[in-house]
Protein backbone atom coordinates (compact mmCIF):
# COMPACT_ATOMS: atom_id res chain seq x y z
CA UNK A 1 21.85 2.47 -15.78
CA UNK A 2 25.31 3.49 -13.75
CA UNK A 3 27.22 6.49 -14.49
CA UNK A 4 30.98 6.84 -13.96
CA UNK A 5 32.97 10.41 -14.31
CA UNK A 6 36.28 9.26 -15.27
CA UNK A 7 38.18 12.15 -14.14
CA UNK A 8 41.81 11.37 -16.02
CA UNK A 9 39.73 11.92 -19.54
CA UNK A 10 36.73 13.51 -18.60
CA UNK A 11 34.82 10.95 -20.34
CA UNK A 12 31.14 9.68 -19.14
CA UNK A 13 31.22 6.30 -19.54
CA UNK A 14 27.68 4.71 -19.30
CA UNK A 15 27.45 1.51 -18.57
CA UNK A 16 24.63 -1.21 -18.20
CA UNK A 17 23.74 -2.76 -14.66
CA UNK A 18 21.11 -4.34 -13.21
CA UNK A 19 19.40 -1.78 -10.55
CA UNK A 20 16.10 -2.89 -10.03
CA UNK A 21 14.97 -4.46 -6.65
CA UNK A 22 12.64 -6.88 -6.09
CA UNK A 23 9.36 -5.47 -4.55
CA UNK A 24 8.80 -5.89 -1.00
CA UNK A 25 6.28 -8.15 0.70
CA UNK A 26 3.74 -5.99 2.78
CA UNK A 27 1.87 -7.80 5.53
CA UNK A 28 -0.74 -5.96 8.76
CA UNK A 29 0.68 -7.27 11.82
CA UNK A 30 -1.24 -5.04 14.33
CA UNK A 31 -4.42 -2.86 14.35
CA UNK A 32 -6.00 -0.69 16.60
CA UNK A 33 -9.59 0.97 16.71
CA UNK A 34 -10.93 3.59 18.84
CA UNK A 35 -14.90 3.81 17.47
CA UNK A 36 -18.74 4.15 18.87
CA UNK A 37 -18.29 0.48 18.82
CA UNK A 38 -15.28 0.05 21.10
CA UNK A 39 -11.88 -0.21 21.36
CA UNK A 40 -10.83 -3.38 22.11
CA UNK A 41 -10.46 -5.75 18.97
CA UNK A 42 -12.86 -8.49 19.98
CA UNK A 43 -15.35 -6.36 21.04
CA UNK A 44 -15.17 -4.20 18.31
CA UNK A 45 -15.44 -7.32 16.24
CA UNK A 46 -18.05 -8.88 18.01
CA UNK A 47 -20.32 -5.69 17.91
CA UNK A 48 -20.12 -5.71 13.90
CA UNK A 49 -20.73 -9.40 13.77
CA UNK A 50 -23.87 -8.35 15.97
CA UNK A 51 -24.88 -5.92 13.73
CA UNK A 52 -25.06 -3.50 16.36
CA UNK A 53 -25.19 0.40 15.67
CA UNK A 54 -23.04 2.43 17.19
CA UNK A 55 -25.54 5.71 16.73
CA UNK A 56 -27.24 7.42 18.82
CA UNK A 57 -28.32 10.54 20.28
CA UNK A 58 -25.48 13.95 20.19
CA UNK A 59 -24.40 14.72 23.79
CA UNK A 60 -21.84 16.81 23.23
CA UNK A 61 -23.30 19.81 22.88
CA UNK A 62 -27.14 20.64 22.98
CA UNK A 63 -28.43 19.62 19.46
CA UNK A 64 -31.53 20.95 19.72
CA UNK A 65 -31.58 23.54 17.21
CA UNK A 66 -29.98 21.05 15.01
CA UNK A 67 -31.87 18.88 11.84
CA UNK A 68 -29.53 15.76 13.00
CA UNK A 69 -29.08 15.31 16.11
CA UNK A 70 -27.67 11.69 16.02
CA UNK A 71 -24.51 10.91 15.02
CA UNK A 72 -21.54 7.68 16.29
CA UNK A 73 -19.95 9.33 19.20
CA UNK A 74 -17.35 8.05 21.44
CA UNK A 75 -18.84 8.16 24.79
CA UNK A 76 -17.39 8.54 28.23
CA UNK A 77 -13.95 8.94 26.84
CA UNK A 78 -10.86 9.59 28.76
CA UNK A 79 -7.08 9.64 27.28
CA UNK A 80 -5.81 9.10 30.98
CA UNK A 81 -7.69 5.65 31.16
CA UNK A 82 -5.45 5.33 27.92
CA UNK A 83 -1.66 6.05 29.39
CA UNK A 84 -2.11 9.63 28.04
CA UNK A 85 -0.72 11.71 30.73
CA UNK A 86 -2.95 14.51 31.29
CA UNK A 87 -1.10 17.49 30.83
CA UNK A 88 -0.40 16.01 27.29
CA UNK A 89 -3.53 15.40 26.81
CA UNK A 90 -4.70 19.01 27.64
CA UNK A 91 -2.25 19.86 24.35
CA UNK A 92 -4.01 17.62 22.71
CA UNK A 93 -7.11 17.96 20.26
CA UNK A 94 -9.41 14.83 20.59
CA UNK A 95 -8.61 13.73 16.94
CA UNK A 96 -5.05 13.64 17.93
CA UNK A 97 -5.61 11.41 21.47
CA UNK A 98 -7.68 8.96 19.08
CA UNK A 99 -5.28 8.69 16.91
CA UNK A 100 -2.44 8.13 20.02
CA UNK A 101 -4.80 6.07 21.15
CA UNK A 102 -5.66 3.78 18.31
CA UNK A 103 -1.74 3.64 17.65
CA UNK A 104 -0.60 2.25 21.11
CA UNK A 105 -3.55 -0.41 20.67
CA UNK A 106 -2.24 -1.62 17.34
CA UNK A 107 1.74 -1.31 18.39
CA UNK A 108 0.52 -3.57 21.27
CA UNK A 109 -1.03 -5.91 19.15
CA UNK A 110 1.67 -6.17 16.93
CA UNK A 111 3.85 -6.68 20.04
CA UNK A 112 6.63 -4.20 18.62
CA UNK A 113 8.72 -2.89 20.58
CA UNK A 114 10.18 0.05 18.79
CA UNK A 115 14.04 0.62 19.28
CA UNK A 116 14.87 -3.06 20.17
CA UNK A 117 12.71 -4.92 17.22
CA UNK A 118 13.41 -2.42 14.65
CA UNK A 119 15.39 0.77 14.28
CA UNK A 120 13.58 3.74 15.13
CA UNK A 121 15.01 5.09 11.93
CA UNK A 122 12.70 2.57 10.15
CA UNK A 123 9.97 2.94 11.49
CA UNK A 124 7.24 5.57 10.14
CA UNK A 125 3.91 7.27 10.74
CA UNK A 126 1.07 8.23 8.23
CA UNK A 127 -2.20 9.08 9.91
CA UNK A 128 -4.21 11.36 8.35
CA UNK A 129 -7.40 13.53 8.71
CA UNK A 130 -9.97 15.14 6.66
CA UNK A 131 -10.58 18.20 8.49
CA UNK A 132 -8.21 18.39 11.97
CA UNK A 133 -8.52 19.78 14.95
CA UNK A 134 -11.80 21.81 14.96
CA UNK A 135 -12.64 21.66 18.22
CA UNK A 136 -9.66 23.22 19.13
CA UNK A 137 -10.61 25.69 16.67
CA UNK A 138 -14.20 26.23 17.87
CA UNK A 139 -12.66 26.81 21.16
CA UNK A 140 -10.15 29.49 20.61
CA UNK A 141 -12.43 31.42 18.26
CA UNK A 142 -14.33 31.61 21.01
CA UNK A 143 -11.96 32.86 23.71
CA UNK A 144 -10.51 35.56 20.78
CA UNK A 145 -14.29 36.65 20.69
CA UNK A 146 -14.85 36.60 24.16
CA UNK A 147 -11.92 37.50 25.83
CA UNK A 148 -9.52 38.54 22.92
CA UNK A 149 -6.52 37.88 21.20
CA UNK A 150 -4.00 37.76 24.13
CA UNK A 151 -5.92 34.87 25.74
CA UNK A 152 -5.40 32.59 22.76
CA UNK A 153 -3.35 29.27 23.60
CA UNK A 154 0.36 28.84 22.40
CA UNK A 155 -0.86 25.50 21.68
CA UNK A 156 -3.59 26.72 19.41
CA UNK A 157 -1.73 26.04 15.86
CA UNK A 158 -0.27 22.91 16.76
CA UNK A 159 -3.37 21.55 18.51
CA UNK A 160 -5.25 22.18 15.69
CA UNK A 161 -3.26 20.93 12.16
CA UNK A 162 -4.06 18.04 10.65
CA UNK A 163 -0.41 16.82 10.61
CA UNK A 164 -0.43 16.97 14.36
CA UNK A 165 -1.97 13.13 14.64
CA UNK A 166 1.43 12.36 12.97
CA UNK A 167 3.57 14.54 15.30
CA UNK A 168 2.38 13.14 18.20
CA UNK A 169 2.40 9.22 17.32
CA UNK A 170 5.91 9.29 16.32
CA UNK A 171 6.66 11.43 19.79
CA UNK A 172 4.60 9.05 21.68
CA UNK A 173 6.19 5.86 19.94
CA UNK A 174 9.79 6.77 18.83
CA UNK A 175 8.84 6.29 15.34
CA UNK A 176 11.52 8.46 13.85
CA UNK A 177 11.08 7.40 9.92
CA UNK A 178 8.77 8.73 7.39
CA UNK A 179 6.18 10.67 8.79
CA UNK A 180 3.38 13.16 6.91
CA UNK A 181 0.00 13.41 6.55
CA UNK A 182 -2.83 12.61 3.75
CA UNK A 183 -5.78 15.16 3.80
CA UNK A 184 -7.77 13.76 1.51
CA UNK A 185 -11.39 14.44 3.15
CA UNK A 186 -12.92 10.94 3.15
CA UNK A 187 -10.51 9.21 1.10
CA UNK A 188 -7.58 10.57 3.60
CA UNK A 189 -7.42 6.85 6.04
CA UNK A 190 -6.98 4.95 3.02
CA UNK A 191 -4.65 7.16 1.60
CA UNK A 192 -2.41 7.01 3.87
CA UNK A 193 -2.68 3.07 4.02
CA UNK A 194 -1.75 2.81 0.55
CA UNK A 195 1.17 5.23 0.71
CA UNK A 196 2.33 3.98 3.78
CA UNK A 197 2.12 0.39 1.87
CA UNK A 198 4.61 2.25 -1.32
CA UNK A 199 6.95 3.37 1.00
CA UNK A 200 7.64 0.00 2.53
CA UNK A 201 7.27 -2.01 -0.59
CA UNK A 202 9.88 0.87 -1.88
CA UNK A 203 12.42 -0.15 0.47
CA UNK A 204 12.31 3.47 2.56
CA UNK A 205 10.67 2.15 5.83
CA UNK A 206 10.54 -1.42 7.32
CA UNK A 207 7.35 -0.44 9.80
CA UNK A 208 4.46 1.85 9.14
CA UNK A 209 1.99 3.59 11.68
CA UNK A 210 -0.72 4.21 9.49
CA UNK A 211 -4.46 5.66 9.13
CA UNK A 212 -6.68 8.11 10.21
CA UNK A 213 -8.48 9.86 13.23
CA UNK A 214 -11.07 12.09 13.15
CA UNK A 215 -13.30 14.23 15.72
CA UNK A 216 -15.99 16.42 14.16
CA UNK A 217 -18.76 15.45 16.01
CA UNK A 218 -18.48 19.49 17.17
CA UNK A 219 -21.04 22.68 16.67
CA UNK A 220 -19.38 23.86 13.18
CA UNK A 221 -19.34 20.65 12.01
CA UNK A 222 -22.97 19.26 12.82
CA UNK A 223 -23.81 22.50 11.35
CA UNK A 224 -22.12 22.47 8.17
CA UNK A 225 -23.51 18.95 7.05
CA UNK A 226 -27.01 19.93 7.97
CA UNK A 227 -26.69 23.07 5.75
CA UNK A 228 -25.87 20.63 3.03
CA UNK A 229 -28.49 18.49 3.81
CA UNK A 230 -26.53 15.44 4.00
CA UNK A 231 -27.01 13.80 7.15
CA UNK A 232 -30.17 11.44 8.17
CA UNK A 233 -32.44 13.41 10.29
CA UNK A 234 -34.26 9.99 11.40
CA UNK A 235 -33.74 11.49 15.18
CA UNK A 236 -36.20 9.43 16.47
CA UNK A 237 -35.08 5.84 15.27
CA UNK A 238 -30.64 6.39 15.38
CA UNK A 239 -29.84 2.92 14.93
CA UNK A 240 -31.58 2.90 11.85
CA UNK A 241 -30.56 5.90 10.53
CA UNK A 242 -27.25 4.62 8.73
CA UNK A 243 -28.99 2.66 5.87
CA UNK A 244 -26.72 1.90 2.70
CA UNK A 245 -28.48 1.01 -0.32
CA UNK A 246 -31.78 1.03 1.34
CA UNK A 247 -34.60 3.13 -0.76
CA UNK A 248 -35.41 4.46 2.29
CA UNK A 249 -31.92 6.16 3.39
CA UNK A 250 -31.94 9.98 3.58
CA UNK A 251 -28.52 11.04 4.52
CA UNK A 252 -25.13 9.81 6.56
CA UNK A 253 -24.47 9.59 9.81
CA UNK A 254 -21.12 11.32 11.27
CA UNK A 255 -18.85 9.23 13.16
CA UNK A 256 -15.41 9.82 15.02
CA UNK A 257 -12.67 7.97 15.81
CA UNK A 258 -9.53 6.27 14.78
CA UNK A 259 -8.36 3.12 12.99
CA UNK A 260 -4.69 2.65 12.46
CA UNK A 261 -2.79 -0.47 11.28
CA UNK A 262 0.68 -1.08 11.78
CA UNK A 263 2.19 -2.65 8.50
CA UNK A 264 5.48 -4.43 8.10
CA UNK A 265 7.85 -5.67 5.36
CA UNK A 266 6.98 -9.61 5.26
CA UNK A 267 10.96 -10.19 5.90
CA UNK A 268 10.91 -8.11 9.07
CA UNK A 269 7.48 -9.45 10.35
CA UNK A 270 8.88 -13.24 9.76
CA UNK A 271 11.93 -12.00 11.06
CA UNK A 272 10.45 -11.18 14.42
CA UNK A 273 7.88 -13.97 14.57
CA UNK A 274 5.09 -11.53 14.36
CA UNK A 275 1.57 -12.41 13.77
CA UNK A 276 0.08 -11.52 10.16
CA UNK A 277 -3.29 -10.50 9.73
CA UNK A 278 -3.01 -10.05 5.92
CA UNK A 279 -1.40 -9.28 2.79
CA UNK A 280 -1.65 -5.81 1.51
CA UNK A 281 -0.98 -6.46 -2.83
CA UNK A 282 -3.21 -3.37 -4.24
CA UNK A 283 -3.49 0.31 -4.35
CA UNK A 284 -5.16 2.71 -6.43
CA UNK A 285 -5.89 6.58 -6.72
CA UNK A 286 -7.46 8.82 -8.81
CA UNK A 287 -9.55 12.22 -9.03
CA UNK A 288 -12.87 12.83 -10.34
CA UNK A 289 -12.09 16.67 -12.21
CA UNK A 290 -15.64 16.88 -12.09
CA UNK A 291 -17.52 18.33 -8.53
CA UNK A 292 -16.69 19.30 -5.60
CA UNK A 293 -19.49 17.40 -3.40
CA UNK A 294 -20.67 14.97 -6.25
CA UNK A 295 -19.13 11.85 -7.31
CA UNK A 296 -18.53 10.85 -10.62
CA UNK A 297 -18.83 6.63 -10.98
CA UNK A 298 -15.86 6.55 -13.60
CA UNK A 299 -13.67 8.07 -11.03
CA UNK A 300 -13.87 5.69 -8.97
CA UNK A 301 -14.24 2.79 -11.20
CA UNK A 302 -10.47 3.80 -12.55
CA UNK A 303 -9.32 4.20 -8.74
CA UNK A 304 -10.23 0.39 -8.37
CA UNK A 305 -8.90 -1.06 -11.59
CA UNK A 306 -5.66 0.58 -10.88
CA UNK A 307 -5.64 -1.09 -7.37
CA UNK A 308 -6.34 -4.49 -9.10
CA UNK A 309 -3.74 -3.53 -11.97
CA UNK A 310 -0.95 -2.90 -9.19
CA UNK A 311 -1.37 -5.81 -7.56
CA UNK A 312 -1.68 -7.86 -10.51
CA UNK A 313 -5.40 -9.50 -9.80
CA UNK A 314 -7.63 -10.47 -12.17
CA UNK A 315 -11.47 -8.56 -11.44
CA UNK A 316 -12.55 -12.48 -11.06
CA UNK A 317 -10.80 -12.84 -7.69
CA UNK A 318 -11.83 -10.47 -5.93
CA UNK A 319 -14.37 -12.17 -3.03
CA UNK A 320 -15.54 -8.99 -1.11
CA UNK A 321 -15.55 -5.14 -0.95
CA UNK A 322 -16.02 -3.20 2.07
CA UNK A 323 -18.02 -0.17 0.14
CA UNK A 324 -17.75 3.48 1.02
CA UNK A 325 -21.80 3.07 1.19
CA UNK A 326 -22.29 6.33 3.22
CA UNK A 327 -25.63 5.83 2.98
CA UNK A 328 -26.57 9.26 0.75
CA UNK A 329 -28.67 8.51 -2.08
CA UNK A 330 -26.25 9.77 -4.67
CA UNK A 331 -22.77 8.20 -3.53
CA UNK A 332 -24.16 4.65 -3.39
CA UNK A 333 -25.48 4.86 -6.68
CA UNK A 334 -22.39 6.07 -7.84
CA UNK A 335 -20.72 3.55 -6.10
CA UNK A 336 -22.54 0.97 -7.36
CA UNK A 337 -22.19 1.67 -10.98
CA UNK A 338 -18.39 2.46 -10.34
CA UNK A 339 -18.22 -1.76 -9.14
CA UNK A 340 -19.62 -2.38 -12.25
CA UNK A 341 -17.49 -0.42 -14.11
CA UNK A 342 -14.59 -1.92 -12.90
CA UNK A 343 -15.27 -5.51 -12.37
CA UNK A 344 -18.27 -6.22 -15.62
CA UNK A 345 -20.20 -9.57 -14.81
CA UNK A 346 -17.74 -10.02 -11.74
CA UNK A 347 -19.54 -8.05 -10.09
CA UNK A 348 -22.49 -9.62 -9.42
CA UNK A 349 -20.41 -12.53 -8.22
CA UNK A 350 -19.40 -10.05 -5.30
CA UNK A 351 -20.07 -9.43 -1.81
CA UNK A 352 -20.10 -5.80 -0.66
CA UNK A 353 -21.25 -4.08 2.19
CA UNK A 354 -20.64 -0.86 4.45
CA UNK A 355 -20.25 -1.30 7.46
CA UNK A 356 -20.92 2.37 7.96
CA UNK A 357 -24.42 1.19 8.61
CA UNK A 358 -23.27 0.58 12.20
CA UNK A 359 -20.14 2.56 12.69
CA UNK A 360 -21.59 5.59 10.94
CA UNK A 361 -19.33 7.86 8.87
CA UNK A 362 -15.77 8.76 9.91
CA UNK A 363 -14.80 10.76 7.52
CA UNK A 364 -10.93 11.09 7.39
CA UNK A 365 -10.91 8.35 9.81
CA UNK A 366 -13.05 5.69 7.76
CA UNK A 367 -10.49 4.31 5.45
CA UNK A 368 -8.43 3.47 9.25
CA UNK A 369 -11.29 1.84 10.44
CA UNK A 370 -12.52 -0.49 7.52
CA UNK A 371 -8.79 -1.41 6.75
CA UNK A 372 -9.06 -3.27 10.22
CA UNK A 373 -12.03 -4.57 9.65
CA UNK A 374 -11.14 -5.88 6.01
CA UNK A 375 -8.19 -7.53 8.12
CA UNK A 376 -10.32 -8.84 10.37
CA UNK A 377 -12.56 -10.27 7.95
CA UNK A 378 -9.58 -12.14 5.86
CA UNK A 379 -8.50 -13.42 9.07
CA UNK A 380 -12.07 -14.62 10.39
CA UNK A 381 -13.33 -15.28 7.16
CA UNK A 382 -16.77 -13.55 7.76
CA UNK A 383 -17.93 -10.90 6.11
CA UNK A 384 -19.68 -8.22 8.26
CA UNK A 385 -22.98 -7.20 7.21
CA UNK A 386 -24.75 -3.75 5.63
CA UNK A 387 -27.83 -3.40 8.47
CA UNK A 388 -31.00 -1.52 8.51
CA UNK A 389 -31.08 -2.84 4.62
CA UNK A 390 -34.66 -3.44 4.57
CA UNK A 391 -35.41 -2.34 0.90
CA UNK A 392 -32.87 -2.83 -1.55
CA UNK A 393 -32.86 0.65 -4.23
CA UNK A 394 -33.49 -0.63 -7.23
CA UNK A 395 -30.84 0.92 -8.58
CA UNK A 396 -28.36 -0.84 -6.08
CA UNK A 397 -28.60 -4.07 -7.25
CA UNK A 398 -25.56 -6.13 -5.76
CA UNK A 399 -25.07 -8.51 -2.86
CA UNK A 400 -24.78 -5.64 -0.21
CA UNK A 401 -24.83 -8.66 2.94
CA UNK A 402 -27.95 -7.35 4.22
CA UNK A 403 -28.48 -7.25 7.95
CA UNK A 404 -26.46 -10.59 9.09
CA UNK A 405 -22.88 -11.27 8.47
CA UNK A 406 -21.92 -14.42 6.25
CA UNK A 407 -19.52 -16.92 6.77
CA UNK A 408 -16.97 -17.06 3.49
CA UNK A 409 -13.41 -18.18 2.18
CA UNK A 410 -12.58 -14.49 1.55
CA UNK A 411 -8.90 -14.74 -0.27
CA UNK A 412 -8.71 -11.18 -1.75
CA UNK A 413 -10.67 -8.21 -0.63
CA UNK A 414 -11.16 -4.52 -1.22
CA UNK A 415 -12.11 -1.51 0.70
CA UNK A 416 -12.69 1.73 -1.57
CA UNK A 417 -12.65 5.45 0.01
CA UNK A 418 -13.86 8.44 -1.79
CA UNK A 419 -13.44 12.14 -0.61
CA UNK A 420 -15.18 15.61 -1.54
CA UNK A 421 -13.29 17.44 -4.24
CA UNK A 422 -13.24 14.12 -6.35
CA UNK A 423 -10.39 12.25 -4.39
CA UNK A 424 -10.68 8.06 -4.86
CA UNK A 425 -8.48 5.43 -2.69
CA UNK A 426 -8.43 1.31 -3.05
CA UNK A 427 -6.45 -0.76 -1.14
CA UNK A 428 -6.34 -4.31 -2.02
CA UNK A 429 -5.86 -7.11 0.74
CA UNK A 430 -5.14 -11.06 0.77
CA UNK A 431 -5.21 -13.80 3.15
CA UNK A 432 -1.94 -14.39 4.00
CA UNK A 433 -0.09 -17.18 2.32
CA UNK A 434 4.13 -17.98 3.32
């Protein structure tokens, strides 16, 4: 519908146009990782196709006191060795130099250059994270305590929000389109993949920085999941302590990190002669109403039929699902029933797996990470592997790819997300076809 005000009568006169736009094409031209298992592509790659864990023991802090004191740590990291200048970096949380980090990587890889490729104007962020900056918080509580309140940073508050990741990318890259922030606890990464996905396929943005970072590998938050009791405490064995689907798991293993993507319309990627990774044709959310830890299976069984429903693909073509498999004896039950749910007798024509067996559990920053690797896997066709599964559950009674990866003609694929307080994300991806 158009409306004209003719102004001589005063008269509305309605008349009928067409107004609708045709969907846009949305395509991964770059990606970027920063993880326990690297940060360059190929060895990032190469590591999962190992089926090496990136777990081992906390040296952070001194975990002795601690149930779990294993967890996927970035070691020996420096954001200088990274272009960061350091008095930058100082202002700074670590989620927030991941996530500048991982988005310089995959801006390189896309080989955009902001401001002479595309308009800055066009050009947005979206990288979210569960939780923020808490070491930054640790740290200031700390000096208040200690010292009191008029040694407190300036930089405290904007160190520590969650929208900072955001911030900082678009200062660090130009980016001056859409830019906010998903905090969505584990569902947050792919959360802001799909959204970032609507708002190009929309027509508001042509380019989208997009994921999630997270650093919680800190006192508070080592404490808080061992007061829940949901962390493995196999201490003494941590690269077999991430164990989807196994009868024998006993908990997740935290992770931190970053995985960001950038994604372009199709037009402006063919425009510019970029490389394409994949298709992105799916997305789905939903919420649970039902617990704030617990999952509920139809929750997430909706979350993925709307992702299939939105990109129009029957349950039949779907090849492979990168799982949210933390490895906690109630989520990939859940999980499991939820892929039944939403794909019948398809499903057991599936491969799934979780690669959280080796990365361990991002959290905010998990949906980041496995978008790359489900682009990685369309583009390779090889599916990466769930290790340390040893002895199936019973109850989780699909092909999880146990222990090696598999070669396969992976057309579409999915990678599900799903966050405390009941919050469910699917993206849908597709080898890429002109």
């Amino acid at each position: 519908m158009a409306f004209f005000i003719d102004n001589s009568e005063l008269t509305i006169i309605v008349l009928d146009t067409e107004v609708s736009r045709m969907k846009q094409r949305v395509v991964v031209t770059g990606m970027g990782v920063m993880t326990s298992l690297g940060s360059d592509l190929k060895e990032f790659w190469g590591n999962l196709m190992e089926g090496k864990s990136g777990v081992s023991h906390v040296e952070a802090f001194d975990v002795s006191e601690y149930s779990t004191q294993i967890a996927a740590e970035v070691k020996n990291f420096n954001p200088e060795d990274y272009n960061i200048d350091k008095k930058e970096a100082r202002r700074m949380d670590r989620f927030v130099q991941f996530a500048v980090v991982a988005s310089t990587l995959a801006i390189k890889d896309a080989k955009l250059n902001i401001g002479e490729d595309v308009d800055p104007e066009l050009v947005g962020v979206m990288i979210g994270s569960g939780i923020g900056g808490l070491g930054t918080w640790e740290d200031q509580h700390n000096i208040l305590l200690e010292k009191g309140p008029k040694r407190v940073s300036p930089f405290f508050i904007p160190m520590m929000i969650a929208n900072m990741a955001s911030g900082q990318v678009s200062m660090v890259t130009g980016a001056k389109g859409p830019n906010s922030t998903a905090v969505t606890a584990c569902a947050t990464g792919t959360h802001s993949i799909g959204d970032s996905f609507k708002l190009i396929q929309r027509g508001d943005a042509e380019v989208m920085i997009c994921g999630g970072a997270e650093a919680t590998i800190r006192p508070t938050g080592m404490a808080g999941f061992c007061s829940m009791r949901a962390m493995s405490t196999r201490n003494d064995e941590p690269t077999k302590a991430s164990r989807p689907f196994d009868i024998d798991r006993d908990g997740f293993i935290m992770g931190e990190g970053s995985g960001v993507l950038v994604l372009e319309s199709l037009e402006h990627a063919v425009k510019r002669g970029a490389h394409i990774y994949a298709e992105i044709i799916g997305y789905g959310m939903s919420g649970d109403a039902h617990h704030m830890t617990e999952p509920d299976p139809d929750g997430a069984a909706r979350c993925m039929v709307k992702a299939l429903k939105d990109g129009a693909i029957d349950p039949s073509e779907v090849d492979y699902i990168n799982a949210h498999g933390t490895s906690t004896s109630v989520g990939d039950r859940s999980e499991t029933t939820a892929i039944k749910k939403a794909f019948g007798d398809a499903a057991y024509k599936l491969a799934v797996s979780s690669t959280k067996s080796m990365t361990g559990h991002l959290l905010g920053a998990a949906g980041g990470v496995e978008a790359v690797i489900l682009g990685l896997t369309l583009e390779n066709g090889i599916i990466p592997p769930t290790i340390n599964l040893d002895n199936q559950d019973p109850e989780c009674d699909l092909d999880y790819v146990p222990n090696k990866p598999r070669k396969a003609d992976v057309r579409i694929a999915m990678s599900n997300s799903f966050g405390f307080g009941g919050h469910n994300a699917t993206i849908v991806m597709k080898k890429y076809e002109a």
